[in-house]
N, C-alpha and C. Protein backbone atom coordinates (compact mmCIF):
# COMPACT_ATOMS: atom_id res chain seq x y z
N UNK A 1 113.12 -35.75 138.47
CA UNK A 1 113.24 -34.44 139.10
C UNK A 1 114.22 -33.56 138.33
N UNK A 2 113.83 -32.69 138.15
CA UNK A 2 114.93 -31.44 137.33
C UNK A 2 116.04 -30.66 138.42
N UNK A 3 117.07 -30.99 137.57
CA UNK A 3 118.54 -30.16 138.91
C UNK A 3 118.46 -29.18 139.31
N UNK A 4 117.63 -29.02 140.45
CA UNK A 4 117.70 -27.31 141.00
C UNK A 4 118.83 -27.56 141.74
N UNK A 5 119.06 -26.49 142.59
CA UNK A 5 120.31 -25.90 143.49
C UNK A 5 120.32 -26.65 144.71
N UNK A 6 118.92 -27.30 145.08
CA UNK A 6 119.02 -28.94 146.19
C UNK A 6 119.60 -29.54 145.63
N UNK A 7 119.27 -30.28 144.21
CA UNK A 7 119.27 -31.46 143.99
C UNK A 7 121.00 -31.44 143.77
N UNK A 8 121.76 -30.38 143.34
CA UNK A 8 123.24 -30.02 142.90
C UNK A 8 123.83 -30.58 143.83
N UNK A 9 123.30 -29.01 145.11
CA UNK A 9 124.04 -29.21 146.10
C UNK A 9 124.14 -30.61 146.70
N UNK A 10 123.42 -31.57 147.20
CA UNK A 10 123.20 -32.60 147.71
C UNK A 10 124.49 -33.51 146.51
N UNK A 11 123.96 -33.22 145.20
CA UNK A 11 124.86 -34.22 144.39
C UNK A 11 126.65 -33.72 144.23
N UNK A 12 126.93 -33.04 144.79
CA UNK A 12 128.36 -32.15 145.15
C UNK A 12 129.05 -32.94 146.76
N UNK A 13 127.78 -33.24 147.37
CA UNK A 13 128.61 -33.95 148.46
C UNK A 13 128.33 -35.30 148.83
N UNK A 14 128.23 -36.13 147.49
CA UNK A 14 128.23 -37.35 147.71
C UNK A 14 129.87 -38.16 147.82
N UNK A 15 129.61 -39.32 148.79
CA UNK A 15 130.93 -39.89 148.70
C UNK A 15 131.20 -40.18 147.30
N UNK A 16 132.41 -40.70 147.33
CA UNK A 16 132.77 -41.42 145.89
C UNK A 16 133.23 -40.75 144.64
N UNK A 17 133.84 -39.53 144.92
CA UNK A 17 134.23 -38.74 144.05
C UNK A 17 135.65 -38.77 144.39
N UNK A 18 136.41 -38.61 145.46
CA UNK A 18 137.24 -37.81 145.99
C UNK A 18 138.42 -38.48 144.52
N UNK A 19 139.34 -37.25 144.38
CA UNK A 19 140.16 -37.74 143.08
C UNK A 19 139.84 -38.17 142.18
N UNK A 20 138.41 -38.31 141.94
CA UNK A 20 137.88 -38.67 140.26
C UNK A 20 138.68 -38.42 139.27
N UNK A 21 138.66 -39.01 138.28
CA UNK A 21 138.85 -38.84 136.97
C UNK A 21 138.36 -38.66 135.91
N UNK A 22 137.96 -37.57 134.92
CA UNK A 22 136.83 -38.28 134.13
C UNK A 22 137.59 -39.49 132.96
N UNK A 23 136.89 -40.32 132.88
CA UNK A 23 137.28 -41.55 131.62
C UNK A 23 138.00 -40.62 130.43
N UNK A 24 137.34 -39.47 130.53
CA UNK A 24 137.39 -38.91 129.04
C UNK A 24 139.07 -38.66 129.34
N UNK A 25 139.28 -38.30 130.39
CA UNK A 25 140.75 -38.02 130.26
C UNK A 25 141.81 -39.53 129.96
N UNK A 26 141.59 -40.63 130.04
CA UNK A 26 142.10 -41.20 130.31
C UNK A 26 141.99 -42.13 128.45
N UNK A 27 140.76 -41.70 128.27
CA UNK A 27 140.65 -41.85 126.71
C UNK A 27 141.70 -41.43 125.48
N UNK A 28 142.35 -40.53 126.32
CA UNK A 28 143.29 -39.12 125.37
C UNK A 28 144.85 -39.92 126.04
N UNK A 29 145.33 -41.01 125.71
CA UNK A 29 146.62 -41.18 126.47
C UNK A 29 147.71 -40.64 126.26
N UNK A 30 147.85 -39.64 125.23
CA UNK A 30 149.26 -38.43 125.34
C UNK A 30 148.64 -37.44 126.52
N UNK A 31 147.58 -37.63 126.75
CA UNK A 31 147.16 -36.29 127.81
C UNK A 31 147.32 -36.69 129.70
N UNK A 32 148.43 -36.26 129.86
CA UNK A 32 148.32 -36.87 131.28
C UNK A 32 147.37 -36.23 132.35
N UNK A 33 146.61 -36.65 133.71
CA UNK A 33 145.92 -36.32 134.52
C UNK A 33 146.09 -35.36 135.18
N UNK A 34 147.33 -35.76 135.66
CA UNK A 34 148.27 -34.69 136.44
C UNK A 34 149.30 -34.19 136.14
N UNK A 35 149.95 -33.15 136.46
CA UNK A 35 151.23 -32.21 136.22
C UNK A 35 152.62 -33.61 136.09
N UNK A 36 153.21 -33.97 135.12
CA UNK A 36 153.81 -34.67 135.24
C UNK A 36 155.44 -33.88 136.29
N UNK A 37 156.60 -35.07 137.22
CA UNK A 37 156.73 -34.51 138.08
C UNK A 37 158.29 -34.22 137.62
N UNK A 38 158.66 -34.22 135.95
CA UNK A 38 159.60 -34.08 135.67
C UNK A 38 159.71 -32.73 135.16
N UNK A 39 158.77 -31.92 134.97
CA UNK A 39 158.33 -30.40 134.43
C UNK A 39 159.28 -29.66 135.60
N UNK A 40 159.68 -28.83 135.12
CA UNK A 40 160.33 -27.32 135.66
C UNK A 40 159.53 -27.22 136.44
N UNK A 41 160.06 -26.36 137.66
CA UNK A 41 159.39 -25.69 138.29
C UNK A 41 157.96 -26.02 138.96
N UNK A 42 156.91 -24.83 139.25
CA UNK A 42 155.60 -25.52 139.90
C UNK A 42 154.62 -25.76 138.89
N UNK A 43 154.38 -24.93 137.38
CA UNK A 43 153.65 -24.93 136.51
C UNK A 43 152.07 -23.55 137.31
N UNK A 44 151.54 -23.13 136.13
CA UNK A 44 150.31 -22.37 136.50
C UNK A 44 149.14 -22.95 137.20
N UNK A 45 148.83 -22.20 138.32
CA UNK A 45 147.48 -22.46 139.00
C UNK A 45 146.45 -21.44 138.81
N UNK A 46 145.48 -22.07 138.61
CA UNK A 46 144.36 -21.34 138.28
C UNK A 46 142.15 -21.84 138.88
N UNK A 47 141.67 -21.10 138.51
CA UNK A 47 140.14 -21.83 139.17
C UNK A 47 139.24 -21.31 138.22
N UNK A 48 138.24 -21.46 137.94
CA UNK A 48 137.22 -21.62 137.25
C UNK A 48 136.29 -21.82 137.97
N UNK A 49 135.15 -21.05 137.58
CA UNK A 49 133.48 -21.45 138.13
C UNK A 49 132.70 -21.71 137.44
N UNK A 50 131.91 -23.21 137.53
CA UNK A 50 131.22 -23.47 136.79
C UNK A 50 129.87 -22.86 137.31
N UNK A 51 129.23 -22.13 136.81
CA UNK A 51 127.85 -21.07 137.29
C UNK A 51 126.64 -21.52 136.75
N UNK A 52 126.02 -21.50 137.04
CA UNK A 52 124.35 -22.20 137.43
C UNK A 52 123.33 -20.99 137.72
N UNK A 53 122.20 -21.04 137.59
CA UNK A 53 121.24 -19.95 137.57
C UNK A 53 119.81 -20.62 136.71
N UNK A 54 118.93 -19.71 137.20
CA UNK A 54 118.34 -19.93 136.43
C UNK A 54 116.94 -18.99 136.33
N UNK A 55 117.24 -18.73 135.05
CA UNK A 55 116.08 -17.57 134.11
C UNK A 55 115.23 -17.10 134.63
N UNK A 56 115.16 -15.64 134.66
CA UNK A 56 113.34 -15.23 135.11
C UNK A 56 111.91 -15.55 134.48
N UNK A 57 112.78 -16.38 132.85
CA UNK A 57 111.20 -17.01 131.88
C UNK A 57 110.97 -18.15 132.65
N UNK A 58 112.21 -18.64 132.92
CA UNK A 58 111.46 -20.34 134.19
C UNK A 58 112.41 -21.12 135.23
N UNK A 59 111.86 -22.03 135.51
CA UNK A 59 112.19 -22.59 136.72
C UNK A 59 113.87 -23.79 136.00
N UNK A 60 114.00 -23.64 134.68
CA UNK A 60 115.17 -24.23 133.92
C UNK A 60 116.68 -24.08 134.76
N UNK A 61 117.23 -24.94 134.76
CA UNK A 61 118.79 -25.08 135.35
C UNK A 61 119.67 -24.31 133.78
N UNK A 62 120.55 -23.56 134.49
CA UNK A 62 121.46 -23.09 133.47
C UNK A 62 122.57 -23.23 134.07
N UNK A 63 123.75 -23.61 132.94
CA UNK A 63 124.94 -23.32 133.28
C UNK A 63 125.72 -22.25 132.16
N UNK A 64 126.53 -21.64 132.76
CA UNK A 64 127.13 -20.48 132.30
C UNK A 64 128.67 -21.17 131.56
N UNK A 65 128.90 -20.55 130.08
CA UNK A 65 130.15 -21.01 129.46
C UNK A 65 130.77 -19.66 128.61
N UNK A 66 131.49 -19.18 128.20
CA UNK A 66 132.17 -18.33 127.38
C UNK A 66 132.39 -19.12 126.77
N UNK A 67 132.82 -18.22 125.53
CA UNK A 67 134.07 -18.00 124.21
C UNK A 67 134.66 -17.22 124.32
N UNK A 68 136.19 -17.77 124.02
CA UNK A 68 137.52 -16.73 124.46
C UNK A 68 137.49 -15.74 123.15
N UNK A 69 138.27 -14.43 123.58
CA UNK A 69 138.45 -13.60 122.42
C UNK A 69 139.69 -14.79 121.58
N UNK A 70 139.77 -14.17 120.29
CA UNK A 70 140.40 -15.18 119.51
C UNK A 70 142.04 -15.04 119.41
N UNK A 71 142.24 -13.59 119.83
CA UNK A 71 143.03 -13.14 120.35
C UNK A 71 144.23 -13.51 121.31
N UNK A 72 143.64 -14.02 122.35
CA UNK A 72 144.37 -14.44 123.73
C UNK A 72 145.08 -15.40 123.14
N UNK A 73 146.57 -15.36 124.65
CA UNK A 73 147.90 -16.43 123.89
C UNK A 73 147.26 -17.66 124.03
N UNK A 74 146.00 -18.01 125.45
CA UNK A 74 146.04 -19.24 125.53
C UNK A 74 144.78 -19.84 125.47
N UNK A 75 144.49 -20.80 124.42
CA UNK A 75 143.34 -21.34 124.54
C UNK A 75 142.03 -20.36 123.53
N UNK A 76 142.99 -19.70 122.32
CA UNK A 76 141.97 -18.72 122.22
C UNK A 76 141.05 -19.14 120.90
N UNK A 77 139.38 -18.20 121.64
CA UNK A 77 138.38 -18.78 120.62
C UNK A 77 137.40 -20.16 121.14
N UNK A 78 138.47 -20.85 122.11
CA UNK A 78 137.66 -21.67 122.45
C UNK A 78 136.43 -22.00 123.73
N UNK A 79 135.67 -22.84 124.14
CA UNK A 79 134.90 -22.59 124.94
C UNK A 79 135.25 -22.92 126.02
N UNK A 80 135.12 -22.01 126.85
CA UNK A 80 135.43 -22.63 128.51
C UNK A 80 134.78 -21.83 129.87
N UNK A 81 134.75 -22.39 130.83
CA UNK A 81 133.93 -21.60 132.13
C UNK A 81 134.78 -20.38 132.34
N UNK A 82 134.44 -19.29 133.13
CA UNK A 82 134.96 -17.74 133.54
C UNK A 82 135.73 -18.53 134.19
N UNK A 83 137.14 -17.56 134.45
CA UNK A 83 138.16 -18.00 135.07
C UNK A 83 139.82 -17.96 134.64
N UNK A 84 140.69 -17.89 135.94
CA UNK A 84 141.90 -17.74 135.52
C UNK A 84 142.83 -17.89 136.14
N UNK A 85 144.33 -16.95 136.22
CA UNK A 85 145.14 -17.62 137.02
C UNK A 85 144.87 -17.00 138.60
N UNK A 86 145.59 -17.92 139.73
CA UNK A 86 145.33 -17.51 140.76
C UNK A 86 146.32 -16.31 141.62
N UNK A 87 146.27 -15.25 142.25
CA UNK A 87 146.90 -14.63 142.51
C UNK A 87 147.34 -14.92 144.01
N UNK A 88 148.26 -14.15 144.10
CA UNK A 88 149.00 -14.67 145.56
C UNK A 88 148.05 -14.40 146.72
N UNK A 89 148.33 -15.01 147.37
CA UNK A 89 147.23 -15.55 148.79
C UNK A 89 145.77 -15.84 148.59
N UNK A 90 145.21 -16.10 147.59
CA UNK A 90 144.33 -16.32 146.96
C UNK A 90 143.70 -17.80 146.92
N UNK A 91 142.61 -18.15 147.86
CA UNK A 91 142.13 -19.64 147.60
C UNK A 91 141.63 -19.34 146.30
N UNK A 92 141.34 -20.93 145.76
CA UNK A 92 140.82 -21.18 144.77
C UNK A 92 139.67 -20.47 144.04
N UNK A 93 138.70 -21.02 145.38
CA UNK A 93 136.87 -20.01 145.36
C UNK A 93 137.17 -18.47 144.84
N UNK A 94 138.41 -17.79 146.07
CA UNK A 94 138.41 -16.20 145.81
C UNK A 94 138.71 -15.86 144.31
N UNK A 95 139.87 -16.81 143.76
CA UNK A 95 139.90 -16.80 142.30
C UNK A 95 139.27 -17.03 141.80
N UNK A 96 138.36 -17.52 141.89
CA UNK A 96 137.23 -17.96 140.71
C UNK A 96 136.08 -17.01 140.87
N UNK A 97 135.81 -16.38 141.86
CA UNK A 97 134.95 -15.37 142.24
C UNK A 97 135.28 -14.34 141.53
N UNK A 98 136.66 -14.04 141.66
CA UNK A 98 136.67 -12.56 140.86
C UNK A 98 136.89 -12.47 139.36
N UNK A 99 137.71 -13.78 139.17
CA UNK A 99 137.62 -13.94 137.56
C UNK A 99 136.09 -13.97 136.78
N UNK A 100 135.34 -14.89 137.70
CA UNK A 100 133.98 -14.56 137.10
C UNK A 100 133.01 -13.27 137.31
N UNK A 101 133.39 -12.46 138.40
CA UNK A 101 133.02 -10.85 138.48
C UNK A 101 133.60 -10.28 137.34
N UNK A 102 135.23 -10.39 137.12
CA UNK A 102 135.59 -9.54 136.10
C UNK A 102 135.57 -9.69 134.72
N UNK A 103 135.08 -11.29 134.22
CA UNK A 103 134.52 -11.74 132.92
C UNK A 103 133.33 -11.72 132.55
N UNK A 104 132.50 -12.04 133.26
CA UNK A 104 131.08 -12.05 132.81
C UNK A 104 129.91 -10.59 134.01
N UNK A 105 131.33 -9.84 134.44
CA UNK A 105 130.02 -9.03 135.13
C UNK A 105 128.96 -9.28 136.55
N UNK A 106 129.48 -10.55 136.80
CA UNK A 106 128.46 -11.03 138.44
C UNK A 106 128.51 -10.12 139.23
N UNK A 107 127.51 -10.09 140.16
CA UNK A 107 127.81 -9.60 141.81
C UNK A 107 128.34 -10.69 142.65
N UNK A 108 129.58 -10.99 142.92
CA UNK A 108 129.83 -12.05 143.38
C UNK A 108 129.29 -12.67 144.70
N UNK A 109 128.53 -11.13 145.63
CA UNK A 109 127.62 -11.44 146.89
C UNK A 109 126.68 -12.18 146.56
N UNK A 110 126.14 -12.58 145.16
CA UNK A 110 125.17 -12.85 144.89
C UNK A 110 125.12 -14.65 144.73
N UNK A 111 126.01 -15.04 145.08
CA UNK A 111 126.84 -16.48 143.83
C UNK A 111 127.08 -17.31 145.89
N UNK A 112 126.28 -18.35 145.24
CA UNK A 112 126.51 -19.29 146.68
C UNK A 112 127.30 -20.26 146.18
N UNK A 113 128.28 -20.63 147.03
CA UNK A 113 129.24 -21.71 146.79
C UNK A 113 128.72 -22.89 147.41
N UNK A 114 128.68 -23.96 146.04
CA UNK A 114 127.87 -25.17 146.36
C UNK A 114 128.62 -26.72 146.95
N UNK A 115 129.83 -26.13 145.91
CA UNK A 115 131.17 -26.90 146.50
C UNK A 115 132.23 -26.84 145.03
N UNK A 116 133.07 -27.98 145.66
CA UNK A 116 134.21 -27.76 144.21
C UNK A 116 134.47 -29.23 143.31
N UNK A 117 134.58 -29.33 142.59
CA UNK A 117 135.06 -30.37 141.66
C UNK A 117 136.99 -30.64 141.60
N UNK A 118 137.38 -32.07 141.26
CA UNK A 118 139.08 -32.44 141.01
C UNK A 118 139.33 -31.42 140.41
N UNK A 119 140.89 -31.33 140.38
CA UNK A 119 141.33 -30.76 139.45
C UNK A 119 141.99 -30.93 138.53
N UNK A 120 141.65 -30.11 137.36
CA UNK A 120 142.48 -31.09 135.59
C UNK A 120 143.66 -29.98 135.07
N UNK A 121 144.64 -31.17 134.73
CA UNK A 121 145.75 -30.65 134.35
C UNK A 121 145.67 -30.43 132.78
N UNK A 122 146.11 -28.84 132.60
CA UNK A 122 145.98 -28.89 131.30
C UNK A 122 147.51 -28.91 130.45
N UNK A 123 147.93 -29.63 129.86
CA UNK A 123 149.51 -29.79 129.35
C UNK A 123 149.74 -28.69 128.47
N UNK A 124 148.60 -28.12 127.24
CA UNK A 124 149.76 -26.92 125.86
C UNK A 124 149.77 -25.76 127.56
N UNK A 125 149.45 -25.31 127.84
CA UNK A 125 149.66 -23.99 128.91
C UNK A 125 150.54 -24.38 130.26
N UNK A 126 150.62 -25.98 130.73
CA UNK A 126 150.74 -26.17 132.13
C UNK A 126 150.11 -25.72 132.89
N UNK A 127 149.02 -25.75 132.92
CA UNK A 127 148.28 -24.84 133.81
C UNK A 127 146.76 -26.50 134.86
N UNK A 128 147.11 -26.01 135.81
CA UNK A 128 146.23 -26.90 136.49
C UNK A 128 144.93 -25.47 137.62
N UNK A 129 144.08 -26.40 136.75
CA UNK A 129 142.85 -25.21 137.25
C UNK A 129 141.81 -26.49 138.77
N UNK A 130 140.89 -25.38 139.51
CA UNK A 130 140.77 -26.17 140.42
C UNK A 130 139.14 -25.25 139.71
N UNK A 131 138.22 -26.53 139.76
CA UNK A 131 136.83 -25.89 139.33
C UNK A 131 136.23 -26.18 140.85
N UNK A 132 135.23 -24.77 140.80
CA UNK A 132 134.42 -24.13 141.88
C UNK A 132 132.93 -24.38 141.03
N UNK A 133 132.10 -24.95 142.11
CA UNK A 133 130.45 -24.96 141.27
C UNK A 133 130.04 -23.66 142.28
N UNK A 134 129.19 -22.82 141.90
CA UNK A 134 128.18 -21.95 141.94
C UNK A 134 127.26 -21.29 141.57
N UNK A 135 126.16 -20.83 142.79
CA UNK A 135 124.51 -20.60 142.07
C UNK A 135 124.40 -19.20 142.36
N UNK A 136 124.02 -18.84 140.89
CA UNK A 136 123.89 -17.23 140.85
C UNK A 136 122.81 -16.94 141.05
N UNK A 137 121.93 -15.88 142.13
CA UNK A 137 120.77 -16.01 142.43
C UNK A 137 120.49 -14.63 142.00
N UNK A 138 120.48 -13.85 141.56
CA UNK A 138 120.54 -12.38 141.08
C UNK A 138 119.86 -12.73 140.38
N UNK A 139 119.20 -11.43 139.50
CA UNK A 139 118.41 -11.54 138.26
C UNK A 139 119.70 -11.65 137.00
N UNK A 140 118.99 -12.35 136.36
CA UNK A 140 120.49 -12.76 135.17
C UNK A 140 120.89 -12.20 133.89
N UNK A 141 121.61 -11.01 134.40
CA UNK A 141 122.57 -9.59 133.76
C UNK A 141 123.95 -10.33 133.74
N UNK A 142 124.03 -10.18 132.66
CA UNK A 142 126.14 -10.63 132.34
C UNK A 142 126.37 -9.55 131.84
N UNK A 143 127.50 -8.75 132.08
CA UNK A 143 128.30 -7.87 131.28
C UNK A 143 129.47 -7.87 131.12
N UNK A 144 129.65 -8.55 129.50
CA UNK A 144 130.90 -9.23 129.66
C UNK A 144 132.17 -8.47 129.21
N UNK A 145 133.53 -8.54 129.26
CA UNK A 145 134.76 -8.27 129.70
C UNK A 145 134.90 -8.45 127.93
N UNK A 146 135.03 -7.93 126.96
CA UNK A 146 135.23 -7.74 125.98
C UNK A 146 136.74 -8.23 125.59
N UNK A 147 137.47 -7.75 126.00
CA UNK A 147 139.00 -7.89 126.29
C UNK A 147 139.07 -9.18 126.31
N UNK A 148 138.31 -10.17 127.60
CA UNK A 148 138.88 -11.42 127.25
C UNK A 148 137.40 -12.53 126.71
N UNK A 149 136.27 -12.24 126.56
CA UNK A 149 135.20 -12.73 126.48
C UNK A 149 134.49 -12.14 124.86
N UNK A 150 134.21 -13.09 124.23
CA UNK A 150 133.48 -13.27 122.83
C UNK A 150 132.32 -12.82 122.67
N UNK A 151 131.99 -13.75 123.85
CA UNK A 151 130.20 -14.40 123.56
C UNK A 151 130.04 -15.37 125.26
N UNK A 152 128.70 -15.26 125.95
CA UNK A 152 128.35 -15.78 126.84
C UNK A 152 127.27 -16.73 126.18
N UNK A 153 127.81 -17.75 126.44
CA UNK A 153 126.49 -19.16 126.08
C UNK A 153 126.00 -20.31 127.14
N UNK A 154 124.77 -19.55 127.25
CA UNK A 154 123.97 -19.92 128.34
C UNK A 154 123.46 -21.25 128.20
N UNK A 155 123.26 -22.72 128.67
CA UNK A 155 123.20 -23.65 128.07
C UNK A 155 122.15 -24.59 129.39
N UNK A 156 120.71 -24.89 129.05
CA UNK A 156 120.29 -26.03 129.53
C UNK A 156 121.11 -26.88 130.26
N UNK A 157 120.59 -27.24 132.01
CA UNK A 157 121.48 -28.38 132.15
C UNK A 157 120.81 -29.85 131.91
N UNK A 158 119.53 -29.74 131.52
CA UNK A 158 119.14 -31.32 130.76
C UNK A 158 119.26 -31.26 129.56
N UNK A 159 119.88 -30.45 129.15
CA UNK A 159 120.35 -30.27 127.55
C UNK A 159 121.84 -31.36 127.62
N UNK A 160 122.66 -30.40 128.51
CA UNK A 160 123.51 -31.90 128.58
C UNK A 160 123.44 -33.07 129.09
N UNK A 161 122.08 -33.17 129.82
CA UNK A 161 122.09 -34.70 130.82
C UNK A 161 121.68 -35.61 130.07
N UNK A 162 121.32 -34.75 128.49
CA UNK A 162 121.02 -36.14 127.23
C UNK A 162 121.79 -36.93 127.19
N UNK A 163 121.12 -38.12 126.48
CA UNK A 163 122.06 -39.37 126.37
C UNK A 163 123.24 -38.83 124.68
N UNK A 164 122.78 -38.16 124.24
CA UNK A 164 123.34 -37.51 123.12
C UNK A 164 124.40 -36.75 122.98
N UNK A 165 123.95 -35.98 124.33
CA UNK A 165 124.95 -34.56 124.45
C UNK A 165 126.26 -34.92 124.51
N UNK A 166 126.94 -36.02 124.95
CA UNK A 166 128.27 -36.06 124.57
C UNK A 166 129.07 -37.33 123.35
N UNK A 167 129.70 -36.29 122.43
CA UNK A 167 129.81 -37.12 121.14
C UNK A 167 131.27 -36.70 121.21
N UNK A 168 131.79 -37.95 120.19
CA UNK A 168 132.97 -37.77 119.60
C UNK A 168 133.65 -37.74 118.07
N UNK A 169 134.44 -37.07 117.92
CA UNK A 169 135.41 -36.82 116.56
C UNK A 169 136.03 -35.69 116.75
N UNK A 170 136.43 -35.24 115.16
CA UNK A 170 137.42 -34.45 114.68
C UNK A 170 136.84 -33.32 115.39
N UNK A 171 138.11 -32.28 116.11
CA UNK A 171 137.71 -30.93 116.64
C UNK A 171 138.30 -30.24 116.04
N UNK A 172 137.66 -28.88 115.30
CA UNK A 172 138.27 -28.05 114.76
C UNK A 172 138.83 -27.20 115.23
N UNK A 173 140.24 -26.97 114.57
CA UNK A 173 141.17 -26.31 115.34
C UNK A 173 141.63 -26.93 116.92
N UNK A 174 141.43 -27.84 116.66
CA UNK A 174 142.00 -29.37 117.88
C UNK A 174 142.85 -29.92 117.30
N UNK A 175 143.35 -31.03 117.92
CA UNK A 175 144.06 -31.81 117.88
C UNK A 175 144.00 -32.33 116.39
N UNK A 176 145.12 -32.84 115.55
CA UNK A 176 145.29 -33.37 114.13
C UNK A 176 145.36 -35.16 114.51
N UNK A 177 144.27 -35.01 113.72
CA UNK A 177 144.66 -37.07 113.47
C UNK A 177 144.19 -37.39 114.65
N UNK A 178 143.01 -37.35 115.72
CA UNK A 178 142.55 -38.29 116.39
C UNK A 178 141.15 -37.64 117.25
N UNK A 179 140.23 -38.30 117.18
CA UNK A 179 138.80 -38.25 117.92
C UNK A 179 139.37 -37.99 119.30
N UNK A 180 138.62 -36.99 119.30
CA UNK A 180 138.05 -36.48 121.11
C UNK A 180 136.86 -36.73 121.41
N UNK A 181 136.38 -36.87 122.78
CA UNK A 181 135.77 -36.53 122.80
C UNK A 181 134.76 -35.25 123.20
N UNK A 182 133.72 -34.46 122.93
CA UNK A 182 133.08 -33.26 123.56
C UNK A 182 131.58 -33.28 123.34
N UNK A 183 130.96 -31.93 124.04
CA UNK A 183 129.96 -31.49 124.06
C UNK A 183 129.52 -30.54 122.64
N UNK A 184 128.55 -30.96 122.40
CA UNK A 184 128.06 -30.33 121.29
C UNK A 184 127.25 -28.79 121.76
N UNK A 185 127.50 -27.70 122.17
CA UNK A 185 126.52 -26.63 122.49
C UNK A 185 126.36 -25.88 121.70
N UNK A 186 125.42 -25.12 121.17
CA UNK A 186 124.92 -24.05 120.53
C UNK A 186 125.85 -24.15 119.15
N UNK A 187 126.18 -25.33 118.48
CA UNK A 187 127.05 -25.12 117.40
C UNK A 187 128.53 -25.33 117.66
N UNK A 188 129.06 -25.13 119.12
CA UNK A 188 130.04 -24.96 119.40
C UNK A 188 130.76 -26.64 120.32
N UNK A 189 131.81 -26.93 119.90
CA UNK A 189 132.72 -28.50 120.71
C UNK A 189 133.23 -27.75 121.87
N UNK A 190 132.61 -28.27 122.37
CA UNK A 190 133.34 -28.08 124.29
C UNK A 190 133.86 -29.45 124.34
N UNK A 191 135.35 -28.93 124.35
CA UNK A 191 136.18 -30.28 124.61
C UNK A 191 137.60 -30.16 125.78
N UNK A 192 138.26 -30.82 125.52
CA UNK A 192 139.47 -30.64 126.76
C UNK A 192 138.92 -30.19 127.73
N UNK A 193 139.94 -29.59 128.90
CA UNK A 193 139.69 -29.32 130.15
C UNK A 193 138.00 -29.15 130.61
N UNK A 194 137.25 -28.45 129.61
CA UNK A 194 136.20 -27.88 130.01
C UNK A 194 135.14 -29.13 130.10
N UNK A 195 135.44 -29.53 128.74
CA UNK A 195 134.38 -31.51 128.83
C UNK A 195 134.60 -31.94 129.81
N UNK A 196 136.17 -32.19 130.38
CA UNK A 196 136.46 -33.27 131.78
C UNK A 196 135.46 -32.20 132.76
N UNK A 197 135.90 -31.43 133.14
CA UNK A 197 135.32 -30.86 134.32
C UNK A 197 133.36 -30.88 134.25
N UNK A 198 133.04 -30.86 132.93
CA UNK A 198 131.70 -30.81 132.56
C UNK A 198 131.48 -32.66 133.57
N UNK A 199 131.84 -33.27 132.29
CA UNK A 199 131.38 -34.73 132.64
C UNK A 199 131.65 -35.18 134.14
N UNK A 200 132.82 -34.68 135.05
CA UNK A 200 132.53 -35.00 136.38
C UNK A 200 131.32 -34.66 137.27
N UNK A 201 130.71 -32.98 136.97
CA UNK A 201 129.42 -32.12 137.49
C UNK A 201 128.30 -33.45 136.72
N UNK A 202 128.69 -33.68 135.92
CA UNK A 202 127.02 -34.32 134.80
C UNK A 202 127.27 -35.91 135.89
N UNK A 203 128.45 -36.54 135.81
CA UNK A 203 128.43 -37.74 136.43
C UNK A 203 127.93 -37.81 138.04
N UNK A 204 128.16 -36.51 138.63
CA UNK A 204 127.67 -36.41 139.81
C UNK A 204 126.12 -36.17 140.25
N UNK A 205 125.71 -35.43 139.25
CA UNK A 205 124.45 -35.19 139.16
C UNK A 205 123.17 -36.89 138.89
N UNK A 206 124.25 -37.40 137.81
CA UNK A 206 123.26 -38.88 137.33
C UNK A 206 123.84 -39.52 138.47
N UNK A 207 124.85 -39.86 139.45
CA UNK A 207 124.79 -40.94 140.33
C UNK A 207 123.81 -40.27 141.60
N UNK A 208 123.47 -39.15 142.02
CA UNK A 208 122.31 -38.48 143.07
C UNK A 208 121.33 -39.17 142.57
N UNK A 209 120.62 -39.19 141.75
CA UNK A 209 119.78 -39.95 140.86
C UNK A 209 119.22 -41.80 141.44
């Protein structure tokens, strides 16, 4: 069966997730899981939506990814879901709603919340993001935020449910001296934060299965 927005949703509220980890994090052992509890202060909170849709040419699952301008202090150039820090009184969802209105252009009335994924601590920024899954049901117009957005890369989701799609080595402009692992898309390594959060959605999807 191909992942429509049943088969997601249903695979979003299976037991057996709660506090997951992905392996991949645990692969990286300078990279800790969580906010370690000797850090200053509270560290950055932030949310992300991983976005789903799919094409008026067909009935195909998409998920939605940027490239940062190259510019930005943090993380820049590289690939990751819309999204950012959270503002005061602000759940998670509302942050991730408007970061992805104000990056890629959504109608956010349009975007059903399917549920949410753990959350991964990212150590160069301190920043711990909480990922939101949602299905964009609009006809599929991005207009993206120039300022902080490159390029929108729209990506098959049985493109990643290959047995292929996730490889490891050298990342450019990554880490010196040691294999990661990531996603290979359109030319581009989706690795760190964005792989973990990927491979928990992909692991949830193959145990519905």
């Amino acid at each position: 069966m191909k992942p429509d927005r049943t088969r997601i949703a249903a695979a979003l509220k299976q037991p057996g997730f709660d506090n997951w980890q992905s392996p991949l994090i645990a692969s990286q052992p300078h990279r800790p899981a969580r906010r370690p509890i000797h850090l200053p202060g509270i560290g950055r909170v932030g949310a992300v939506m991983l976005l789903l849709y799919q094409s008026a040419e067909s009935t195909q699952t998409r998920i939605v990814l940027t490239r940062r301008q190259p510019h930005l202090n943090h993380h820049a150039g590289q690939i990751s879901f819309p999204g950012g820090s959270q503002d005061r009184d602000e759940t998670p969802v509302e942050t991730a709603l408007r970061e992805t209105s104000e990056e890629i252009g959504v109608d956010i009335e349009q975007i059903e919340i399917l549920g949410r994924l753990n959350s991964v601590y990212i150590p160069p920024s301190d920043f711990t993001i909480h990922p939101v899954v949602g299905w964009y049901s609009e006809k599929n117009d991005f207009y993206i935020s120039e300022l902080e957005v490159a390029e929108i890369i729209s990506v098959p989701l049985e493109e990643l449910l290959a047995p292929l799609a996730l490889q490891s080595g050298p990342i450019v402009d990554g880490p010196v001296g040691i294999d990661v692992s990531y996603y290979l898309v359109s030319g581009y390594q989706v690795w760190g934060a964005t792989a973990f959060v990927l491979h928990e959605f992909l692991e949830r999807i193959r145990a519905a299965d």
